[in-house]
Protein backbone atom coordinates (compact mmCIF):
# COMPACT_ATOMS: atom_id res chain seq x y z
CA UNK A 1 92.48 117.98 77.80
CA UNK A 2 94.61 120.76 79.55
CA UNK A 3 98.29 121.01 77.85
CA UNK A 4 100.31 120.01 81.26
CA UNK A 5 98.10 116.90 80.79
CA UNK A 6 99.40 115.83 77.87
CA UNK A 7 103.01 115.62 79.79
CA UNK A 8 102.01 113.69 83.15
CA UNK A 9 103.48 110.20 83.40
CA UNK A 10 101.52 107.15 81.84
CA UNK A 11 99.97 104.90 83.69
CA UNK A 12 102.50 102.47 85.43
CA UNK A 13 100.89 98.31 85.36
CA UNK A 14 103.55 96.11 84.26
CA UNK A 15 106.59 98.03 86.36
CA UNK A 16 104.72 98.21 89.68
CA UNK A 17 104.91 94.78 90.79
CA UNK A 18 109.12 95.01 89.93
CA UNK A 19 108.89 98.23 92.18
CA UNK A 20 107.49 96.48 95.18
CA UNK A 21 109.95 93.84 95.01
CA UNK A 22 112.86 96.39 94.94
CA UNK A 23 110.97 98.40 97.75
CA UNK A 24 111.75 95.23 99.65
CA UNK A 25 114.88 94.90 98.85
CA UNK A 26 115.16 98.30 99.96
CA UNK A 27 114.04 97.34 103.15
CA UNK A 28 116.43 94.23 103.40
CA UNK A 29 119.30 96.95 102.33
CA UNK A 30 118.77 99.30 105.18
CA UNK A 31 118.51 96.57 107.58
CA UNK A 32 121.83 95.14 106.78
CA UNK A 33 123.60 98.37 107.05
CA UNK A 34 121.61 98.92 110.43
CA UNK A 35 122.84 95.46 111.78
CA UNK A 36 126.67 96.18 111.30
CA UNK A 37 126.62 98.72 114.04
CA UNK A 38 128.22 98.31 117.37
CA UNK A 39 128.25 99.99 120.77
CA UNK A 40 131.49 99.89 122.58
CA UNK A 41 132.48 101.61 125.53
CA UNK A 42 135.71 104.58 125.42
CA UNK A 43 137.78 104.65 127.74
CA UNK A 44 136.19 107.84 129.44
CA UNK A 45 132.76 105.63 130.40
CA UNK A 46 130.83 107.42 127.70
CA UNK A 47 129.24 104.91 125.10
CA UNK A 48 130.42 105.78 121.12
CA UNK A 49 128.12 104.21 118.17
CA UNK A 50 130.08 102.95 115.21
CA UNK A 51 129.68 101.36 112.45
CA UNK A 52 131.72 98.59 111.18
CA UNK A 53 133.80 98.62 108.44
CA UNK A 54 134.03 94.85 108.32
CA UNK A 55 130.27 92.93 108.32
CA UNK A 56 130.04 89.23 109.73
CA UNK A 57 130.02 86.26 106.80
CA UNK A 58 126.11 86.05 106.91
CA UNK A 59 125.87 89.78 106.95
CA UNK A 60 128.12 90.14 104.03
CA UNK A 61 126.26 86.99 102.17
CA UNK A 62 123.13 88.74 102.77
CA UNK A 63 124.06 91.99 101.37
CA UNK A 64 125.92 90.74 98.49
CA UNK A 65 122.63 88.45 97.69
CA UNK A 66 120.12 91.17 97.84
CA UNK A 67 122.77 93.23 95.24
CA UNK A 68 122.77 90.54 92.54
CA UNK A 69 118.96 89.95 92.97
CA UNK A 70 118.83 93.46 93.06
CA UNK A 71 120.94 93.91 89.69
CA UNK A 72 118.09 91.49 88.56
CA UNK A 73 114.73 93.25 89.32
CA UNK A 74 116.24 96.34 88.28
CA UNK A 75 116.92 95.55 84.69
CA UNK A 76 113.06 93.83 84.73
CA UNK A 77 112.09 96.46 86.54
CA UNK A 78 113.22 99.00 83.44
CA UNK A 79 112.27 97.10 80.66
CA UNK A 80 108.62 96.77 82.49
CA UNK A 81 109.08 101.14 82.68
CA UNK A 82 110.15 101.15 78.57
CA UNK A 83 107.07 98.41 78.18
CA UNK A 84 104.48 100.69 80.09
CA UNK A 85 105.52 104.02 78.72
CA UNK A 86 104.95 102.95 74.85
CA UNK A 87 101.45 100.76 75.73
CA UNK A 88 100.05 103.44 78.08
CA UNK A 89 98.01 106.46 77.63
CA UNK A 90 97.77 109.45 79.48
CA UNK A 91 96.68 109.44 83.05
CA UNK A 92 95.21 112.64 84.67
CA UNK A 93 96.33 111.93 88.14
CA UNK A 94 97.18 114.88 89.23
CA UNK A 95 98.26 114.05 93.19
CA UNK A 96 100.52 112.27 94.61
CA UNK A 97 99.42 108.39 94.56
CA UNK A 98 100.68 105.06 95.37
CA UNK A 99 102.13 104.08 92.22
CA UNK A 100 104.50 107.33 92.38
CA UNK A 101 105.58 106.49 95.97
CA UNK A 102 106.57 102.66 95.04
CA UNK A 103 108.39 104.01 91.94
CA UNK A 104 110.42 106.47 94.56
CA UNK A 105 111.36 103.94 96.55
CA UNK A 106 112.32 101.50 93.76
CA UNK A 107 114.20 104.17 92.12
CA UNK A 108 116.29 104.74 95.78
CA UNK A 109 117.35 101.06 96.13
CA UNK A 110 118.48 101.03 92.46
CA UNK A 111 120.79 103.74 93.21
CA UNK A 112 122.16 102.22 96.54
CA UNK A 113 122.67 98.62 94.51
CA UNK A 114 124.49 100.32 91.38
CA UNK A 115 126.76 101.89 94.12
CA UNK A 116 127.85 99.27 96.43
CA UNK A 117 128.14 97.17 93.25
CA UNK A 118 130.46 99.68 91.57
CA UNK A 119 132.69 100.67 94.38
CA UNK A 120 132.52 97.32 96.32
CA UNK A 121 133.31 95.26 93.21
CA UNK A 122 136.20 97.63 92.76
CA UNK A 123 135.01 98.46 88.62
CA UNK A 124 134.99 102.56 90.42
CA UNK A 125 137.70 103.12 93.08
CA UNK A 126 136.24 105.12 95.80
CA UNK A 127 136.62 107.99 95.92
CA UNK A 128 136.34 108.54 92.02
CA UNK A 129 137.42 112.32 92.77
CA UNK A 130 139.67 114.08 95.10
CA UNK A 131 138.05 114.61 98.34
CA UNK A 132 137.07 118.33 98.55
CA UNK A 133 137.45 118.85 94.73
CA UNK A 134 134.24 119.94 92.59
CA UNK A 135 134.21 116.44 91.68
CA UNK A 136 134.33 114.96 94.94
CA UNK A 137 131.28 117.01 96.12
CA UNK A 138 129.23 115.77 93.33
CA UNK A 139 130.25 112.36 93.89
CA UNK A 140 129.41 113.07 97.65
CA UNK A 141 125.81 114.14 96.61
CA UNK A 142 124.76 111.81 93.87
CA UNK A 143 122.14 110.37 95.75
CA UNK A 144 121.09 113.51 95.61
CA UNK A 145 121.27 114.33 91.90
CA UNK A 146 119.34 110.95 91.54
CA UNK A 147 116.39 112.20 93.49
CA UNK A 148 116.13 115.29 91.82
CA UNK A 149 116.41 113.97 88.39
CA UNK A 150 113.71 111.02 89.26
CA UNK A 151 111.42 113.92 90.38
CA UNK A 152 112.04 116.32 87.76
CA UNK A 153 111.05 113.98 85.54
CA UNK A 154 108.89 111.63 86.67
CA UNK A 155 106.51 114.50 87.84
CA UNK A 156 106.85 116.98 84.82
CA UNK A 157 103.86 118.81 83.86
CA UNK A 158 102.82 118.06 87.59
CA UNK A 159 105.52 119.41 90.24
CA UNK A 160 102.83 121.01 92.16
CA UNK A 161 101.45 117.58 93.67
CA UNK A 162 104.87 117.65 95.59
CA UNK A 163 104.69 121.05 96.91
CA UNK A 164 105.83 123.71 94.01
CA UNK A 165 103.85 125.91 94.49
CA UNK A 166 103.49 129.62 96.34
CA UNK A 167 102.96 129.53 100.43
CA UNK A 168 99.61 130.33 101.64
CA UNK A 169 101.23 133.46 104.02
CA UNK A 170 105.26 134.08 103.18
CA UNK A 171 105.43 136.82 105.91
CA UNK A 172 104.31 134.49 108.21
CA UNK A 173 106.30 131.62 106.89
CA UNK A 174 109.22 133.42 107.21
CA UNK A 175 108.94 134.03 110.91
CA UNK A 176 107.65 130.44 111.40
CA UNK A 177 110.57 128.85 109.20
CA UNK A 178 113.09 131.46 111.73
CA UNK A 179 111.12 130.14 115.17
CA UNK A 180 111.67 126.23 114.07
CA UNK A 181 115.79 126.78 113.47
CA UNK A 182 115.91 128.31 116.72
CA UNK A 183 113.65 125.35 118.33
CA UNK A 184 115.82 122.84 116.96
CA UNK A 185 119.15 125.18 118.00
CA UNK A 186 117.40 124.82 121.71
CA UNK A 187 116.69 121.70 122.04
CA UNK A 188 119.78 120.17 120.47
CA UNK A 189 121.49 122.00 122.89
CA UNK A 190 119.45 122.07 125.89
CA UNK A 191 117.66 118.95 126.03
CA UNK A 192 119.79 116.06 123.38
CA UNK A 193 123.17 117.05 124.47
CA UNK A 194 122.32 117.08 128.21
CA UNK A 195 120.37 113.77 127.66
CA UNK A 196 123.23 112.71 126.09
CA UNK A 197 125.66 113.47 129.11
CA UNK A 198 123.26 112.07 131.50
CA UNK A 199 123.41 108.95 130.10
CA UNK A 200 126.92 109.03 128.51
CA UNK A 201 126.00 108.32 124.95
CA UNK A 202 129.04 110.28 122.50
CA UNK A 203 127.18 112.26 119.57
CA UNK A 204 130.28 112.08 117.76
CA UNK A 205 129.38 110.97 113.75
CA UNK A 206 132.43 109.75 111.42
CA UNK A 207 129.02 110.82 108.93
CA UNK A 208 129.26 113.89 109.81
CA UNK A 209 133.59 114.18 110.53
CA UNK A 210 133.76 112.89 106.83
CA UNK A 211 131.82 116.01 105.68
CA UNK A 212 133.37 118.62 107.70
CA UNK A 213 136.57 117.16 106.50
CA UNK A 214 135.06 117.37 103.12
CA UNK A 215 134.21 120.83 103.21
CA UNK A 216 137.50 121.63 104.83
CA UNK A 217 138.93 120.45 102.18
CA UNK A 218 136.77 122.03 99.68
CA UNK A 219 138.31 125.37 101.59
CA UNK A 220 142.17 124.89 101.18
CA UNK A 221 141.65 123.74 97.45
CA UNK A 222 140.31 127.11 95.79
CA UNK A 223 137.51 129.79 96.15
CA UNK A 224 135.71 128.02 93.25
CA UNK A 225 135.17 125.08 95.23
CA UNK A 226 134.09 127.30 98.49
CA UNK A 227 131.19 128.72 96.37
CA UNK A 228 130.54 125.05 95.09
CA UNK A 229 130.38 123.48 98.30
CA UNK A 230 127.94 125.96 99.49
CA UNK A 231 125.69 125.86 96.64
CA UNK A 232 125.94 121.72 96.77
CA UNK A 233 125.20 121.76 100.89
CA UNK A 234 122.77 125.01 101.14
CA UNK A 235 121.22 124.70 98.34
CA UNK A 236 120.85 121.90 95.97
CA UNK A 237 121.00 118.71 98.51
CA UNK A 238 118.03 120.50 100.37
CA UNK A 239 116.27 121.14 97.59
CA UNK A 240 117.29 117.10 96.38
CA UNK A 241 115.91 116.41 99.48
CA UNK A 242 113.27 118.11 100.02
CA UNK A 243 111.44 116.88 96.87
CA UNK A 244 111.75 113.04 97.56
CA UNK A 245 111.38 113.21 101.52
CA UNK A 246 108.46 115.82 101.88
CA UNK A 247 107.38 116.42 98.68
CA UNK A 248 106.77 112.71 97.57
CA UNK A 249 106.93 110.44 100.51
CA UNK A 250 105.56 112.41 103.12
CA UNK A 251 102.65 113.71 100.58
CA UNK A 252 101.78 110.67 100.20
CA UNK A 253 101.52 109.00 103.51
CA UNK A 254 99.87 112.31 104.69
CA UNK A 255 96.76 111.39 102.05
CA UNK A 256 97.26 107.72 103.11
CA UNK A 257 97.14 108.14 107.30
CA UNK A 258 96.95 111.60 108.09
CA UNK A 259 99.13 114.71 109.01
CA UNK A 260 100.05 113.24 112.58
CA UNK A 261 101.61 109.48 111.33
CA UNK A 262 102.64 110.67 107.50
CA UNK A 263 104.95 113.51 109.27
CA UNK A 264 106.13 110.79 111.75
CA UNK A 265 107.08 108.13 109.09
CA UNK A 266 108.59 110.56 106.79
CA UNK A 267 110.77 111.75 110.03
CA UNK A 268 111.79 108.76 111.22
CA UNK A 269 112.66 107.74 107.58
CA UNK A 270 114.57 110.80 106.86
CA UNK A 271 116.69 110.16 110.40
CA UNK A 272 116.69 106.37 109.37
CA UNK A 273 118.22 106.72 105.98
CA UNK A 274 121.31 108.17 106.64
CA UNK A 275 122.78 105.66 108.58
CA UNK A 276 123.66 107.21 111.64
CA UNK A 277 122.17 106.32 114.59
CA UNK A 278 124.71 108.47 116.98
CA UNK A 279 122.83 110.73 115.24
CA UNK A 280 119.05 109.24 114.87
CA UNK A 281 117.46 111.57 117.86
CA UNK A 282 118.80 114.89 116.39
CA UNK A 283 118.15 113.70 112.53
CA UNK A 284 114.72 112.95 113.84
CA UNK A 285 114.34 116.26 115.02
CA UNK A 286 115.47 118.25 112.26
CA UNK A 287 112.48 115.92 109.68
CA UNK A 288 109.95 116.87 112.16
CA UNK A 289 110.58 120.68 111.76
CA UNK A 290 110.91 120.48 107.83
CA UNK A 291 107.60 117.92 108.06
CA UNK A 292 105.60 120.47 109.93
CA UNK A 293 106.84 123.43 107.84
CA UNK A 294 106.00 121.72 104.97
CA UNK A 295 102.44 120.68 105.72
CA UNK A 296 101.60 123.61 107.73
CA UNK A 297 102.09 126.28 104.66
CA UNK A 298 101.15 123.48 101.77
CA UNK A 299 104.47 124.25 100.11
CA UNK A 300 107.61 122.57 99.67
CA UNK A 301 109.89 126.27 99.41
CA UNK A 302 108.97 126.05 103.26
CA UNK A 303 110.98 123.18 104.06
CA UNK A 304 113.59 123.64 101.00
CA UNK A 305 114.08 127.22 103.03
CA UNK A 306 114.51 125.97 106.58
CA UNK A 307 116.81 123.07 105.39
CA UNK A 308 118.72 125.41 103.25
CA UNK A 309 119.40 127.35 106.49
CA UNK A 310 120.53 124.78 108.64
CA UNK A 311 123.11 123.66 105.96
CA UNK A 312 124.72 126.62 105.50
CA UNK A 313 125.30 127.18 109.00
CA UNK A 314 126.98 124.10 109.29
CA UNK A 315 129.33 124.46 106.29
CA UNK A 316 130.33 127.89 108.19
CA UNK A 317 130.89 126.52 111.56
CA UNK A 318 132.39 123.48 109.62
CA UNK A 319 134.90 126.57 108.26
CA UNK A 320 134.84 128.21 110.85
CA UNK A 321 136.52 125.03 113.14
């Protein structure tokens, strides 16, 4: 048996079935946060996208349902994980499969509950950190620092099934990765925003105001937290990112359906999963370019790169404004 062998997850059995009932509540999640928007009308005609800060009863008896059920699976679903790992042996999977996409998934809605229960319960007072300190920008990516622990560890001895590994042509990735930001530059600019206009729909994002403010913030504190807020946003949250979004999820649907529908769903996901739908179209956009990068030079450094890229330019125009 080859040495990286001997470190490749065991064999999942008991934990899968408590993974697909947190991948549904997963589901349920995102739909309830999707359900408390609202379309209203400003008072110069265009139509603004919010979301509310208030949810209806049902909404709010929904949510707070799935979270204690949630709290529930969670803790079976982790003593099935401790159960599996000391019965198991080996496996010598060596690709992405099903049982590492549920466990993704699962692992996502475990982080949402454990945050809405902490800060909505009031046991952590958000925010836990200054906004703008080195604190706050951790505490702004954690989702983040959960998907990149889950995949440093749940694929060790293996991180080339997501996409570690060296690009077939760099020269010509390079020049691809270029033509794709300046794609998405045009047609943001020249096709969304005029579509926008046309139809009077405001792109305006308190998503994306709350980071600008964030990284304006970041910018009056010190030059420590400058450098830290452009390693956190150009570097590790694409890289975070990257790994969970193309590197699991969209490898997997890929071998499941094909290029054409695995980019698609992993796009639409990506766009989905942030919440914004003022933003959905350009969100959409942006997964579609790292999707294609991705798949088209077999590596994930192609979409880490292009992300990385579009990042920092935003933290310096965010500066810049």
């Amino acid at each position: 048996m080859q040495p990286y062998m001997q470190l490749m997850p065991t064999i999942r059995r008991h934990s899968v079935k408590w993974a697909w009932i947190l991948t549904f509540q997963y589901v349920l999640y995102i739909s309830i946060q999707l359900s408390a928007t609202l379309i209203l009308r400003r008072a110069d005609g265009t139509w603004e996208i919010h979301m509310l800060a208030n949810m209806g009863t049902i909404q709010a008896l929904v949510l707070w349902g799935n979270i204690f059920l949630t709290l529930l699976t969670s803790t079976l679903f982790f003593i099935a994980l401790i159960r599996d790992r000391r019965i198991s042996t080996s496996t010598s999977h060596t690709q992405v499969n099903g049982t590492d996409f549920i466990h993704a998934v699962a692992f996502m809605q475990v982080f949402y509950n454990a945050s809405i229960f902490l800060y909505g319960t009031g046991i952590v007072t958000y925010p836990l950190f200054t906004v703008g300190s080195i604190g706050g920008l951790l505490e702004s990516a954690s989702l983040q620092i959960v998907l990149c622990m889950f995949c440093f560890i749940w694929f060790r001895g293996r991180l080339e099934s997501i996409g570690f590994k060296n690009p077939t042509d760099i020269g010509r990735m390079f020049l691809f990765i270029i033509g794709c930001y300046l794609g998405i530059t045009f047609l943001l600019s020249y096709v969304v925003a005029p579509l926008a206009d046309l139809f009077q729909i405001s792109l305006s994002s308190a998503r994306e105001e709350g980071i600008s403010r964030e990284i304006k913030d970041a910018k009056q504190n010190s030059l420590i937290t400058i450098f830290f807020s452009f390693f956190m946003t150009g570097i590790f949250v694409p890289i975070a990112e990257e790994m969970m979004f193309r590197g699991v999820l969209q490898t997997y649907l890929v071998k499941k359906w094909g290029a054409l529908w695995g980019i698609l769903i992993a796009s639409f996901w990506f766009a989905i999963i942030h919440i914004d739908l003022a933003l959905f179209l350009p969100l959409f956009m942006i997964g579609l370019s790292l999707g294609i990068v991705r798949h088209r030079f077999h590596s994930l450094w192609a979409s880490i790169i292009l992300h990385s890229i579009n990042n920092v330019v935003s933290v310096i125009l965010s500066y810049q404004s």
